[in-house]
C-alpha atoms as a PDB file:
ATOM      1  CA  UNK A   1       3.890   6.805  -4.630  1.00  0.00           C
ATOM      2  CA  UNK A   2       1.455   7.350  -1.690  1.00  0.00           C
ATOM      3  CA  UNK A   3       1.756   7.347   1.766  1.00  0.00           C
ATOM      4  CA  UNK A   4      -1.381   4.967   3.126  1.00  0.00           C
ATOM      5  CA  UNK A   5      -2.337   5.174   6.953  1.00  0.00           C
ATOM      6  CA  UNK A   6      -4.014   2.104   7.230  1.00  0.00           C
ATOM      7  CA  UNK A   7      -5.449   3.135  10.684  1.00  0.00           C
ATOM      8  CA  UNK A   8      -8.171   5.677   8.183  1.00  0.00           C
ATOM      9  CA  UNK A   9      -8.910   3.318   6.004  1.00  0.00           C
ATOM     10  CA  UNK A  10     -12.173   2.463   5.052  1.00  0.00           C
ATOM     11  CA  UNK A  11     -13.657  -0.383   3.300  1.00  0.00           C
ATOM     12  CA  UNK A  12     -15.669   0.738  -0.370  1.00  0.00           C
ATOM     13  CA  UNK A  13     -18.139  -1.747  -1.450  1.00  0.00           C
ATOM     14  CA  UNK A  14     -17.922  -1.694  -5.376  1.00  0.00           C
ATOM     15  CA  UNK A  15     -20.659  -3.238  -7.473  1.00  0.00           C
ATOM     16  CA  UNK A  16     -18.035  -4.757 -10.262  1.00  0.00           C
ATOM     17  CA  UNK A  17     -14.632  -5.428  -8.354  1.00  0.00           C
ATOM     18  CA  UNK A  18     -11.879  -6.383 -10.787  1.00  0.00           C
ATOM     19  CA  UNK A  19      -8.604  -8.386 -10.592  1.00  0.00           C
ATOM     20  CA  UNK A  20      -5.594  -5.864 -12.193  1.00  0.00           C
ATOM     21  CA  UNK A  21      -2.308  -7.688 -14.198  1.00  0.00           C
ATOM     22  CA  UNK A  22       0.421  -8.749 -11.761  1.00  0.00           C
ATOM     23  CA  UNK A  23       3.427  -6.930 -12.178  1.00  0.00           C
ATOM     24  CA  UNK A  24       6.868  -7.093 -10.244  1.00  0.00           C
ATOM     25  CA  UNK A  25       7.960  -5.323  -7.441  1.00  0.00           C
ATOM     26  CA  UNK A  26       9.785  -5.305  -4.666  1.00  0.00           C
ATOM     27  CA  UNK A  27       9.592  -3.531  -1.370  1.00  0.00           C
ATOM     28  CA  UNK A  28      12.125  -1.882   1.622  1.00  0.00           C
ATOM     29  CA  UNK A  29      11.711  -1.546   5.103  1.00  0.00           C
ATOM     30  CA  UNK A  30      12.714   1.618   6.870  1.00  0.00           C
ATOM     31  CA  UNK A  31      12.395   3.882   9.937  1.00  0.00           C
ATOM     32  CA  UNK A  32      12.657   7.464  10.597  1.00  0.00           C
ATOM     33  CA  UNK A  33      12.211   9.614  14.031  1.00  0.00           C
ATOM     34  CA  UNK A  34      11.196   6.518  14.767  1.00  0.00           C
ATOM     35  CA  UNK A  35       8.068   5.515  12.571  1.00  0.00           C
ATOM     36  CA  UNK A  36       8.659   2.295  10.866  1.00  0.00           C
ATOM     37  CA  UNK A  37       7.287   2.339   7.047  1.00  0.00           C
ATOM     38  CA  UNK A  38       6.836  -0.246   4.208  1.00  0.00           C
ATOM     39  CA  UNK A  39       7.340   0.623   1.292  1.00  0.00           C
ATOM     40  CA  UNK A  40       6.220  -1.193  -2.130  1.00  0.00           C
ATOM     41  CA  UNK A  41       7.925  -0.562  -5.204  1.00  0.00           C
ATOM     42  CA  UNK A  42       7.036  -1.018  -8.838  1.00  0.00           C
END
């Protein structure tokens, strides 16, 4: 699993974006010292 800071992010421009298979997952909530974090689980 990663840990994403979405506040670094950058966008990529890609010449030949693709569409991946869905698969399930589900996700949990959580905070700790105070950060809240989402997590998604496959």
């Amino acid at each position: 699993m990663a840990r994403v800071n979405v506040f670094k992010m950058e966008r990529i421009e890609k010449e030949r974006p693709t569409v991946q298979a869905e698969v399930t997952s589900g996700y949990t909530s959580f905070e700790i010292d105070g950060e809240k974090y989402f997590q998604i689980d496959m």
